[in-house]
C-alpha atoms as a PDB file:
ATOM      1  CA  UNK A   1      71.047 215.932  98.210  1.00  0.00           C
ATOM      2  CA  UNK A   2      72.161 219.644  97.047  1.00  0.00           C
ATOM      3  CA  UNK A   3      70.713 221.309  94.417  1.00  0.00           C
ATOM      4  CA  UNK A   4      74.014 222.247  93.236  1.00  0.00           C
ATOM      5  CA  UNK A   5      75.553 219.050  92.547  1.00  0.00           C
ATOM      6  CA  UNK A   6      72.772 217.722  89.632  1.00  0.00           C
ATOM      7  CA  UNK A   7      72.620 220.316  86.967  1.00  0.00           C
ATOM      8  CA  UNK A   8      71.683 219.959  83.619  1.00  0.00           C
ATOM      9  CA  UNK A   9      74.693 218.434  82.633  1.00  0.00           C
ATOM     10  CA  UNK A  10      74.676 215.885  85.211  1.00  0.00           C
ATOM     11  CA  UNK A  11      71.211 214.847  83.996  1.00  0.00           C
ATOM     12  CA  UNK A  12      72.090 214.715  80.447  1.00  0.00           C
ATOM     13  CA  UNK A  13      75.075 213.088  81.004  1.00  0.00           C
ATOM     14  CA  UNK A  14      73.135 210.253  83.097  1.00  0.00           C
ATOM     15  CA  UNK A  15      69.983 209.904  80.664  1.00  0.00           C
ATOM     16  CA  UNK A  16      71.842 209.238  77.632  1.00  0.00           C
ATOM     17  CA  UNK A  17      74.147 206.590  79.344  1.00  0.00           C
ATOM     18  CA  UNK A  18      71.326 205.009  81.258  1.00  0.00           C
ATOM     19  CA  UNK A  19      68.804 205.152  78.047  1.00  0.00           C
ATOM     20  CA  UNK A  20      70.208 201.375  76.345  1.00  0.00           C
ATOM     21  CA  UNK A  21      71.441 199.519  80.002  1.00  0.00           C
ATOM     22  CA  UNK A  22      67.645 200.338  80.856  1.00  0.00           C
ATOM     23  CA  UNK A  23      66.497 198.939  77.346  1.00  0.00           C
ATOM     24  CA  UNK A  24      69.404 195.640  78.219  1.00  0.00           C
ATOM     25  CA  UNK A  25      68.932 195.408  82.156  1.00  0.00           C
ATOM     26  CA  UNK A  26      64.926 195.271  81.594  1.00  0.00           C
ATOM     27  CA  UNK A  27      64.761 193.219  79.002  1.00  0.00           C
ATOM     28  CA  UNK A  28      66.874 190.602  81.042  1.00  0.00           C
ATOM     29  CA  UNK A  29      64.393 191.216  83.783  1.00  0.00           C
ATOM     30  CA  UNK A  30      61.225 191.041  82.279  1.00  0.00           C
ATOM     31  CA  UNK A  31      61.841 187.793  80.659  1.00  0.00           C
ATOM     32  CA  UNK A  32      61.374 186.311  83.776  1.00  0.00           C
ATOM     33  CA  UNK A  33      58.638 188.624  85.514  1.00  0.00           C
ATOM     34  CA  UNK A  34      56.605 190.619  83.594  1.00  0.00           C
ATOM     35  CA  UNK A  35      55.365 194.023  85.649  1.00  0.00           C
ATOM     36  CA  UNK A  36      51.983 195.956  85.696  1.00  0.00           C
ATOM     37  CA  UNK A  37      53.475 198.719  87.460  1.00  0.00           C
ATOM     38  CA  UNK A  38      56.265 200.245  88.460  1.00  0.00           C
ATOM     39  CA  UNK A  39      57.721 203.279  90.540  1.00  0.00           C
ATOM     40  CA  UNK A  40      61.681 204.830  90.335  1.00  0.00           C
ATOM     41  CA  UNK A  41      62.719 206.390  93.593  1.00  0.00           C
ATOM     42  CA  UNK A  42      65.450 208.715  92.179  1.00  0.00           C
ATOM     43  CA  UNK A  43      64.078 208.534  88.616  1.00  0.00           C
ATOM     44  CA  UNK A  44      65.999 211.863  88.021  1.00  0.00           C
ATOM     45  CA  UNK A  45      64.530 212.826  84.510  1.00  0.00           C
ATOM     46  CA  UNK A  46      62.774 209.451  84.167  1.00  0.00           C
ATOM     47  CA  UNK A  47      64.588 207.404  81.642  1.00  0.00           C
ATOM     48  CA  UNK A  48      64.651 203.812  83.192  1.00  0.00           C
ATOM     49  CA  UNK A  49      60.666 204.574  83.467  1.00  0.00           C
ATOM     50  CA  UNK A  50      60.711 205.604  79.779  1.00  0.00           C
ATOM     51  CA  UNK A  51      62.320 201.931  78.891  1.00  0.00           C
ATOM     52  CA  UNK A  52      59.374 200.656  81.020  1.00  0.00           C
ATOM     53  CA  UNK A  53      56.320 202.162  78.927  1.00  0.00           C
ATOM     54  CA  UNK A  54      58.515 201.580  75.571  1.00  0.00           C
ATOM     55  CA  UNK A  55      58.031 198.024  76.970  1.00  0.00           C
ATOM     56  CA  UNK A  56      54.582 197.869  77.865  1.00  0.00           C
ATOM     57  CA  UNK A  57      54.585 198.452  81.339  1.00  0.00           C
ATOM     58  CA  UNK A  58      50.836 200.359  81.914  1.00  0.00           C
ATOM     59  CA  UNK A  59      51.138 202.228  85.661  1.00  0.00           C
ATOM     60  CA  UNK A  60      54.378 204.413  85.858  1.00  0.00           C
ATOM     61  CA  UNK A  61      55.658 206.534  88.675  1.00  0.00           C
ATOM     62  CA  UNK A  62      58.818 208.577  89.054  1.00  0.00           C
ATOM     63  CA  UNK A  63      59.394 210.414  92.326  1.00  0.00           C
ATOM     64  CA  UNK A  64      63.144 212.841  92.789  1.00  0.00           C
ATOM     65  CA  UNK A  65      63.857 215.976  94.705  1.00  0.00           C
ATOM     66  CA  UNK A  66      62.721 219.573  93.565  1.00  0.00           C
ATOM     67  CA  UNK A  67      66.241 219.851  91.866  1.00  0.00           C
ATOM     68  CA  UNK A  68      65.116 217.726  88.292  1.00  0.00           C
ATOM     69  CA  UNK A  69      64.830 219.882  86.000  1.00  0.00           C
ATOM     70  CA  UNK A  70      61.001 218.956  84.695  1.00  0.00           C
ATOM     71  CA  UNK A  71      61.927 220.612  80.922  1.00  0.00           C
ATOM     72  CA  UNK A  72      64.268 217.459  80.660  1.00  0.00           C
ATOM     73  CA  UNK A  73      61.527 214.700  81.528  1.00  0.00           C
ATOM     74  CA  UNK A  74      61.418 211.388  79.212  1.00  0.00           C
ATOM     75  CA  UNK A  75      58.344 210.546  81.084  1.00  0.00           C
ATOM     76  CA  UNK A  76      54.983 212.483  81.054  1.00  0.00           C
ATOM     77  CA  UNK A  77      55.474 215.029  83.523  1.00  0.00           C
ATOM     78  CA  UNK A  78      52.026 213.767  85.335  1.00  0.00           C
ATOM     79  CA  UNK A  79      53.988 210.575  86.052  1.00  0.00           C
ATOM     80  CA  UNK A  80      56.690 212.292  88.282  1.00  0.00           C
ATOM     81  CA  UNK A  81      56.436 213.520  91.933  1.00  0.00           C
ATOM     82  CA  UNK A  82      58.354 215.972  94.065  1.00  0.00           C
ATOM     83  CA  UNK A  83      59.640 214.843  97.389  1.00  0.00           C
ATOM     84  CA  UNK A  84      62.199 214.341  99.712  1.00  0.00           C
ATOM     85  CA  UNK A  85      63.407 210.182  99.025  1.00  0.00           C
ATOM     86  CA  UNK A  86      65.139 210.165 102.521  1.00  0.00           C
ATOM     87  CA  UNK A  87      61.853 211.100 104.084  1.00  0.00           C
ATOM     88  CA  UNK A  88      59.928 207.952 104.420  1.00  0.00           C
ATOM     89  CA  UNK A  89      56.649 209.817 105.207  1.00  0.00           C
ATOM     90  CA  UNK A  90      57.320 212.453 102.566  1.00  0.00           C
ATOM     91  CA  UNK A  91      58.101 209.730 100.207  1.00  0.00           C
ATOM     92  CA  UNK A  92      54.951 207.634 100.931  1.00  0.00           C
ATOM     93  CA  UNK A  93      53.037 210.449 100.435  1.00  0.00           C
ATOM     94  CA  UNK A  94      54.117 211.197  97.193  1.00  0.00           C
ATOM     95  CA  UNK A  95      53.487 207.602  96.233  1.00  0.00           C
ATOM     96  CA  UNK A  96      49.831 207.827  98.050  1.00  0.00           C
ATOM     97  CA  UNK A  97      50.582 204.479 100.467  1.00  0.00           C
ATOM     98  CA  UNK A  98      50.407 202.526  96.755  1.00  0.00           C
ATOM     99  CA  UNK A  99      52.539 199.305  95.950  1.00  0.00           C
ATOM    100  CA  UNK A 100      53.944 198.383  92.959  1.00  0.00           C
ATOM    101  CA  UNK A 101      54.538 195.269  90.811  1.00  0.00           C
ATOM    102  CA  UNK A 102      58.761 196.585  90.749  1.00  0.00           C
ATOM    103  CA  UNK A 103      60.236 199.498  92.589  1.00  0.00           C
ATOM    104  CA  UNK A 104      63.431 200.289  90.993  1.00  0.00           C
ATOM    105  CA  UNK A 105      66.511 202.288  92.580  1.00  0.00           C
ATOM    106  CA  UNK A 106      69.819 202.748  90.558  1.00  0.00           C
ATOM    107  CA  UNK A 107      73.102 204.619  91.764  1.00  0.00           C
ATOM    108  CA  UNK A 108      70.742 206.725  94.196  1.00  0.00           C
ATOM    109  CA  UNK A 109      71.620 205.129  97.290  1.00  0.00           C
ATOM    110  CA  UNK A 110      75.179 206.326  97.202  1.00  0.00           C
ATOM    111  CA  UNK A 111      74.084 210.141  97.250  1.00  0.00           C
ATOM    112  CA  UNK A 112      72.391 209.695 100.286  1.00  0.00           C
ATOM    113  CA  UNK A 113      74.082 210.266 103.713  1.00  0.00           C
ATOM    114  CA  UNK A 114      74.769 207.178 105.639  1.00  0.00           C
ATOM    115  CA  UNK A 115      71.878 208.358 108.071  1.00  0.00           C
ATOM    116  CA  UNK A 116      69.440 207.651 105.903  1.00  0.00           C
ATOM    117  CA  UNK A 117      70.370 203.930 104.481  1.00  0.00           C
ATOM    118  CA  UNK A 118      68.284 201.455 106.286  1.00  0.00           C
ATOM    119  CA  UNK A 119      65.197 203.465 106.126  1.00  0.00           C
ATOM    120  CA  UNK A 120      65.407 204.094 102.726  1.00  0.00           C
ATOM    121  CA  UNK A 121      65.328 200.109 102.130  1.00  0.00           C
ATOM    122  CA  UNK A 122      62.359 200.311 104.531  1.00  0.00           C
ATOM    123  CA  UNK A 123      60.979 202.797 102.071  1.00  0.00           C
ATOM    124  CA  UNK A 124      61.694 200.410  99.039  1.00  0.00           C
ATOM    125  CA  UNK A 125      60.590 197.511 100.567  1.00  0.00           C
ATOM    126  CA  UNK A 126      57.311 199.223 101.345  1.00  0.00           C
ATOM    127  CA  UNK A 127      56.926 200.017  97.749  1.00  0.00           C
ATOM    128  CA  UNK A 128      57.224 196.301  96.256  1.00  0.00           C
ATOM    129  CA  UNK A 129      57.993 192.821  96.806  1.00  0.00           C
ATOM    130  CA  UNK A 130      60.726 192.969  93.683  1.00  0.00           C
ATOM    131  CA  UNK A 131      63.600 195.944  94.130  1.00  0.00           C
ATOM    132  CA  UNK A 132      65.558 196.427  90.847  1.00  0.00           C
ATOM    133  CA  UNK A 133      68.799 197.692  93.375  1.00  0.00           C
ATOM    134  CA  UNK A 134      72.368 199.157  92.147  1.00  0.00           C
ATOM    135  CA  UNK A 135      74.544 201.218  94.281  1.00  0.00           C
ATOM    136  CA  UNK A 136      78.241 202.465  94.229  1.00  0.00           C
ATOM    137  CA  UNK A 137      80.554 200.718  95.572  1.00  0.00           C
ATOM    138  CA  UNK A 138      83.915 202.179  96.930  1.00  0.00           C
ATOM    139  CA  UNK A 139      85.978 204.405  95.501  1.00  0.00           C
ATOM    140  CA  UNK A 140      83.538 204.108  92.181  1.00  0.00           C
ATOM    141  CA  UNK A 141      83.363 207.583  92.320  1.00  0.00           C
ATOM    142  CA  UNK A 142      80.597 210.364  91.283  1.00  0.00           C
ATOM    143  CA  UNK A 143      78.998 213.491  91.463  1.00  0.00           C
ATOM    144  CA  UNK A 144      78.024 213.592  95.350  1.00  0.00           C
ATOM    145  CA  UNK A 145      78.584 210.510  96.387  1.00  0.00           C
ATOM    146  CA  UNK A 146      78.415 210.317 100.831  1.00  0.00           C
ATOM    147  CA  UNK A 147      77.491 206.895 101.106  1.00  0.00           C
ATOM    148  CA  UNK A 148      79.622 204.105  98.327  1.00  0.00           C
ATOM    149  CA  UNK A 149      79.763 200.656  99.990  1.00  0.00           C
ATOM    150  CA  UNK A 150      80.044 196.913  99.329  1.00  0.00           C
ATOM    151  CA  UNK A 151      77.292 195.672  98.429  1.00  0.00           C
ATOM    152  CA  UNK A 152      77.206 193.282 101.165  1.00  0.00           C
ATOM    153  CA  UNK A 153      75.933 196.151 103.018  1.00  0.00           C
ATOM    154  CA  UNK A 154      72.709 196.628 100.965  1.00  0.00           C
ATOM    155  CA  UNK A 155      71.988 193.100 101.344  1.00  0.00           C
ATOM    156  CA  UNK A 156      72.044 192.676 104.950  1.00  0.00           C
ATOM    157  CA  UNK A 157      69.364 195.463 104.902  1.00  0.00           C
ATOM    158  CA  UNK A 158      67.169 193.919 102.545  1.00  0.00           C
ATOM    159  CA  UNK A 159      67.819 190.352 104.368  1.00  0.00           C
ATOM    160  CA  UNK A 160      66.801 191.604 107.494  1.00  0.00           C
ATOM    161  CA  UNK A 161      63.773 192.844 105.745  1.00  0.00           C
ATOM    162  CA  UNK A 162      62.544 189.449 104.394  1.00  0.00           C
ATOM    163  CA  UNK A 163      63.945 189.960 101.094  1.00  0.00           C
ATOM    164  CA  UNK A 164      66.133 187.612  98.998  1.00  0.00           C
ATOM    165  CA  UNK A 165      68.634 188.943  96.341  1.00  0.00           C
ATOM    166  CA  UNK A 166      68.869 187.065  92.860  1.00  0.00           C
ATOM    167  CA  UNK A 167      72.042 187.761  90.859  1.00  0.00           C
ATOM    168  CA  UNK A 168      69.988 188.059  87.621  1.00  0.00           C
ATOM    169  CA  UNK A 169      72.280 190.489  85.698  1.00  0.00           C
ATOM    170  CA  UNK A 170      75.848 189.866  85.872  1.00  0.00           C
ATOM    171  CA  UNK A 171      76.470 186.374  84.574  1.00  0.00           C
ATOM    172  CA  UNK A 172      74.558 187.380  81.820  1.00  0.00           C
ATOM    173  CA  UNK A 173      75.612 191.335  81.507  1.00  0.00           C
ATOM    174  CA  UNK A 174      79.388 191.227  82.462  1.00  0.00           C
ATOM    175  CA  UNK A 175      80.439 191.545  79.437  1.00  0.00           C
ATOM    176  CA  UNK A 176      77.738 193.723  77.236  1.00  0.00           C
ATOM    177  CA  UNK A 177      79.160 196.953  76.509  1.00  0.00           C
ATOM    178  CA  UNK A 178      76.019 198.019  76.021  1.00  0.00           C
ATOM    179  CA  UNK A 179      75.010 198.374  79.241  1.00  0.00           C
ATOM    180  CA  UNK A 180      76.963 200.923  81.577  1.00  0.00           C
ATOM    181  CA  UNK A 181      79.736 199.377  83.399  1.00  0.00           C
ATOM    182  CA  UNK A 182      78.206 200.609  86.653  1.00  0.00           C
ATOM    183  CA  UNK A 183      74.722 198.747  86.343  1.00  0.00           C
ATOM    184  CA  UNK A 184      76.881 195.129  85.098  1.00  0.00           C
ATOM    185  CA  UNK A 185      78.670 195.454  88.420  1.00  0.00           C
ATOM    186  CA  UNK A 186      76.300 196.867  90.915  1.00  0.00           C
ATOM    187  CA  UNK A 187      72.583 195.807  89.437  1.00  0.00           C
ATOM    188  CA  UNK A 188      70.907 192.916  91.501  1.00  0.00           C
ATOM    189  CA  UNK A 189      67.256 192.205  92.066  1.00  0.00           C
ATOM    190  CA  UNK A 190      65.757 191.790  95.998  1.00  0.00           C
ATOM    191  CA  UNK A 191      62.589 189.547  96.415  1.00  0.00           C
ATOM    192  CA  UNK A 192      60.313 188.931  99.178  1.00  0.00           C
ATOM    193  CA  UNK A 193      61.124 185.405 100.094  1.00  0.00           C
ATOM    194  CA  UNK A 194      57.456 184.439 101.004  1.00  0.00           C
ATOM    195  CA  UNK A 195      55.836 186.488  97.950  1.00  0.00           C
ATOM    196  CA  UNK A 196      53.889 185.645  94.805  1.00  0.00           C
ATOM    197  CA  UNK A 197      56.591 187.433  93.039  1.00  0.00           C
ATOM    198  CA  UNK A 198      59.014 184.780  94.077  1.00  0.00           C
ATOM    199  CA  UNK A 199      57.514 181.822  91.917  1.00  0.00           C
ATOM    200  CA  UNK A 200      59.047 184.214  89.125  1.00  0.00           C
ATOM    201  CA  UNK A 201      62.663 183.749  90.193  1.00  0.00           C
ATOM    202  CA  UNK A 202      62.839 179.827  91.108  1.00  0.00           C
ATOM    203  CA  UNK A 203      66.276 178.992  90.456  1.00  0.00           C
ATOM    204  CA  UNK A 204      67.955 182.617  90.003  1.00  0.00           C
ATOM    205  CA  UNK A 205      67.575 182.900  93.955  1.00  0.00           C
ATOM    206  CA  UNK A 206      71.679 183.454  94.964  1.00  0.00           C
ATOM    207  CA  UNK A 207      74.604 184.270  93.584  1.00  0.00           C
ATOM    208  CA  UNK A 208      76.545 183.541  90.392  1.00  0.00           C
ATOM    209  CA  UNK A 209      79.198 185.620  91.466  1.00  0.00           C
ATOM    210  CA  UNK A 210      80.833 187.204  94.397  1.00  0.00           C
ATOM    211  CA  UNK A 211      78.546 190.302  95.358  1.00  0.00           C
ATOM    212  CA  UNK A 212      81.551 192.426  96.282  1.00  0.00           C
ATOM    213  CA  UNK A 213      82.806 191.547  92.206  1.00  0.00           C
ATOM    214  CA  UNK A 214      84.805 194.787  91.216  1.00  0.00           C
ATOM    215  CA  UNK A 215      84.047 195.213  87.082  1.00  0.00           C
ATOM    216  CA  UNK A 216      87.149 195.286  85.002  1.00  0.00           C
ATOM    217  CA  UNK A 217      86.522 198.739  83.540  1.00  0.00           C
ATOM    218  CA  UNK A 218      86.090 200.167  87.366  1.00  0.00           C
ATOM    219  CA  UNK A 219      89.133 199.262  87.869  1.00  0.00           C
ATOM    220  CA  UNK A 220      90.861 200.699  84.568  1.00  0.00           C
ATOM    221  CA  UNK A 221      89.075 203.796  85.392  1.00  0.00           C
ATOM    222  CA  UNK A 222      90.066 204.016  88.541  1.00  0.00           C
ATOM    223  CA  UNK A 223      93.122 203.363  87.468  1.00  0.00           C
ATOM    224  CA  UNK A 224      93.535 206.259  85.129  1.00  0.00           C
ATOM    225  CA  UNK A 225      92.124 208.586  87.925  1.00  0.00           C
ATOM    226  CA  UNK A 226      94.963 207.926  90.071  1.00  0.00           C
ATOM    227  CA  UNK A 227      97.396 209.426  87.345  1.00  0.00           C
ATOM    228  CA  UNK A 228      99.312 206.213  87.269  1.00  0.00           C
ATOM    229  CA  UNK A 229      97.717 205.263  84.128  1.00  0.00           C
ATOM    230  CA  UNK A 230      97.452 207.454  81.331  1.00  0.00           C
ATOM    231  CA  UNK A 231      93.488 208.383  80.987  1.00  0.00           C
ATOM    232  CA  UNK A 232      94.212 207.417  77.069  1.00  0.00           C
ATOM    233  CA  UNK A 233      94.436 204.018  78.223  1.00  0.00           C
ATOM    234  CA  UNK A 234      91.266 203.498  78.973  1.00  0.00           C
ATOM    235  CA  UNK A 235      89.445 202.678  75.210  1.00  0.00           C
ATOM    236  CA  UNK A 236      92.610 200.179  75.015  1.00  0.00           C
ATOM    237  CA  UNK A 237      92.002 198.527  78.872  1.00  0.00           C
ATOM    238  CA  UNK A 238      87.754 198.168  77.372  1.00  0.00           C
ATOM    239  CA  UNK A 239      88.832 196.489  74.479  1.00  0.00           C
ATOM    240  CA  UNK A 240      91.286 194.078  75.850  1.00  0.00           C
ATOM    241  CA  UNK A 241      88.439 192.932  77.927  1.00  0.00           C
ATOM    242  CA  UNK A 242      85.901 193.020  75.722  1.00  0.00           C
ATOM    243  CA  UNK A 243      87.675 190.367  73.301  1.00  0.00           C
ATOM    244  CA  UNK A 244      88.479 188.431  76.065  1.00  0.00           C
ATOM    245  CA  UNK A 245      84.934 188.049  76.835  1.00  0.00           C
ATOM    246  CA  UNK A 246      83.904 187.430  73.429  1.00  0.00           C
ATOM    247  CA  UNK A 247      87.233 184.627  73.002  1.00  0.00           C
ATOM    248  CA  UNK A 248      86.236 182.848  76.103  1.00  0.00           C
ATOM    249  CA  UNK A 249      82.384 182.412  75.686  1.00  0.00           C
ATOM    250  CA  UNK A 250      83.121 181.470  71.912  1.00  0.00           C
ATOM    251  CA  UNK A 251      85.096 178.734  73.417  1.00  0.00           C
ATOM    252  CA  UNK A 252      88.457 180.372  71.386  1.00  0.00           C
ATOM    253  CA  UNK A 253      91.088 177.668  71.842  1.00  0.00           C
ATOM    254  CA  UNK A 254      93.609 181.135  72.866  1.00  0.00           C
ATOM    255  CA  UNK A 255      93.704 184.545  74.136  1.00  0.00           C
ATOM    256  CA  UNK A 256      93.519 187.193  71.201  1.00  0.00           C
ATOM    257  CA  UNK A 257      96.745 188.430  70.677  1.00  0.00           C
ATOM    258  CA  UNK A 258      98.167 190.283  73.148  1.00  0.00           C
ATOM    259  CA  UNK A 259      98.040 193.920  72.853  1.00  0.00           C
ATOM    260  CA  UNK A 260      99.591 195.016  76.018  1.00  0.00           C
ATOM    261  CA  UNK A 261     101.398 193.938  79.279  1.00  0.00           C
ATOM    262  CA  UNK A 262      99.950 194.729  82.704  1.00  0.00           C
ATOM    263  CA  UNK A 263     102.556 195.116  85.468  1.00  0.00           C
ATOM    264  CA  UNK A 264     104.759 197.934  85.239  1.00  0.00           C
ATOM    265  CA  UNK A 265     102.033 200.924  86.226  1.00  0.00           C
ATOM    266  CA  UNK A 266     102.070 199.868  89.804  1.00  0.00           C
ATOM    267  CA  UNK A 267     105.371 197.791  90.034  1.00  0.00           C
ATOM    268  CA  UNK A 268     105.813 198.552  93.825  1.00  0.00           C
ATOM    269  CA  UNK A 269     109.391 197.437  95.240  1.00  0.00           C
ATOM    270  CA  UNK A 270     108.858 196.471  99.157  1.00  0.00           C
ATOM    271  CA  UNK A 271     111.919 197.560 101.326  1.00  0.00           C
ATOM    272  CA  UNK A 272     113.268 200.403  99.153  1.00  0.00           C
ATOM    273  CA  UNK A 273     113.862 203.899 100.357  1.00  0.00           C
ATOM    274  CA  UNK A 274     110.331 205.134  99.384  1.00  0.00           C
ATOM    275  CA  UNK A 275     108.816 202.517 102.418  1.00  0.00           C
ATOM    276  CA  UNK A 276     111.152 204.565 105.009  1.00  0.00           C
ATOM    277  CA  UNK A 277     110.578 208.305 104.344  1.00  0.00           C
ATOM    278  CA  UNK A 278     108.042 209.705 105.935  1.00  0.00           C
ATOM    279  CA  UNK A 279     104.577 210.055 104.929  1.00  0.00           C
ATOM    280  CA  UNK A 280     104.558 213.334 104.081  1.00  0.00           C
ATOM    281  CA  UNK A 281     107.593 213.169 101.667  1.00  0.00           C
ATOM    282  CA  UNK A 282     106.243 209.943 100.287  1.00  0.00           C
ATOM    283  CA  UNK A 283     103.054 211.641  99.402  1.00  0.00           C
ATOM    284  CA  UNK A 284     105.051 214.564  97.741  1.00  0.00           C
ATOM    285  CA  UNK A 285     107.261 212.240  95.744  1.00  0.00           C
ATOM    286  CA  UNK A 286     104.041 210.399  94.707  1.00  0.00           C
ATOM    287  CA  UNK A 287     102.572 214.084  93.424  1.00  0.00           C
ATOM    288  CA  UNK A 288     105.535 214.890  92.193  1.00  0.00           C
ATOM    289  CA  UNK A 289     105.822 211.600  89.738  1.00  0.00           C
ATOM    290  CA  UNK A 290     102.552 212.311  88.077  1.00  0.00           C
ATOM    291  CA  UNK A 291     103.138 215.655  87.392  1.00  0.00           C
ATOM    292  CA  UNK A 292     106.186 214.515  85.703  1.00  0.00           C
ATOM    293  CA  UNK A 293     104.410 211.515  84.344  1.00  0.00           C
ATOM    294  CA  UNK A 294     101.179 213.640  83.181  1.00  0.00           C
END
């Protein structure tokens, strides 16, 4: 990963987001399985191991590249290593051969090029029976991203490497705003099928939904990247789903009222002109509409 990509406002950014889904995501987690240990591979500047010790978890290790800056640590700074994460040797040495109660690895995978993917879950999987695993999926979008993909993908990896994944999170999560929209979609926990650690997760093994399940915020933010949709829309597209959620686990007899109508951002009329320019022009036309639009 380049140095240049993850400065200090990157990290800041990412800590403060990550500080309460770790708090939420763990809490969910440790209900059911209660750690001794843990390592982060990709901890950047530590926080999800900081929500760890806040929550008793004794043996703590981070391990990043040289770029973190080590002024901007949560965690003691004896509790983080240097090393390469897409060198399984490198990494393994940095972790001295040890194995962990929970390795954890959130929105890391995606900054890693595509070379690298299967032995990195060789890496994890050498770490712990239990993988706390999110990655992009895509068009999510980021700060060097080389490697978003369904999560299907991720899964066949671990699979092939004995491990089960338990859709702990989402059921539960979808609709907390106080977790980052990111972990409610992508967060899923992989388990050794013939471990200790499984007796923990009898009856959470599989899926409660879909794992290629796209969150709707993703998609209103996506949708405001494209231009199509004002980037003001946003805060309105969160709340209209958030008091959905809220109407339809309080059992509300009706929707709340409606605040807007979705349609007319991406009304698309098949056989018009636009389907028999060419490309090019259609591409132009399309540029040209959101300048005028913006």
């Amino acid at each position: 990963m380049p140095e240049t990509a993850y400065n200090e406002a990157f990290y800041d950014q990412q800590a403060d987001g990550s500080a309460l889904s770790a708090k939420v995501v763990l809490g969910c987690l440790f209900e059911r399985y209660a750690p001794s240990s843990a390592v982060d591979v990709g901890c950047g500047v530590g926080t999800w191991l900081a929500a760890c010790r806040d929550m008793a978890v004794p043996t703590l290790l981070g391990v990043d590249g040289e770029y973190v800056d080590r002024t901007r640590m949560r965690i003691d700074d004896s509790l983080f290593r240097s090393a390469d994460i897409t060198d399984p040797a490198a990494l393994a040495a940095a972790t001295g051969g040890a194995r962990f109660d929970l390795a954890i690895s959130l929105e890391v995978a995606e900054h890693l090029d595509p070379m690298h993917a299967a032995s990195f879950v060789d890496s994890l999987t050498e770490l712990s029976d239990v993988v706390l695993f999110s990655a992009a999926i895509p068009y999510q979008g980021g700060t060097h991203h080389v490697n978003e993909a369904w999560p299907e993908f991720w899964a066949i990896l671990f699979r092939a490497r004995g491990y089960e994944v338990v859709d702990l999170f989402r059921d539960r999560l979808w609709g907390d705003r106080r977790v980052s929209f990111w972990y409610r979609q992508n967060a899923v926990v992989y388990v050794r099928r013939d471990s200790e650690a499984m007796k923990s997760f009898v009856g959470a093994v599989g899926l409660r939904f879909p794992l290629s399940a796209v969150h709707p915020e993703m998609l209103a933010w996506a949708s405001a990247r494209l231009g199509r949709a004002p980037e003001g829309n946003l805060d309105r597209d969160r709340e209209i789903h958030a008091g959905l959620v809220v109407a339809y686990r309080n059992e509300a007899e009706r929707p709340p009222p409606r605040r807007h109508a979705y349609g007319p951002e991406f009304d698309y009329r098949y056989g018009g002109l636009k389907e028999r320019l060419p490309d090019p022009v259609r591409r132009a036309a399309k540029a040209l509409l959101r300048v005028v639009a913006g």
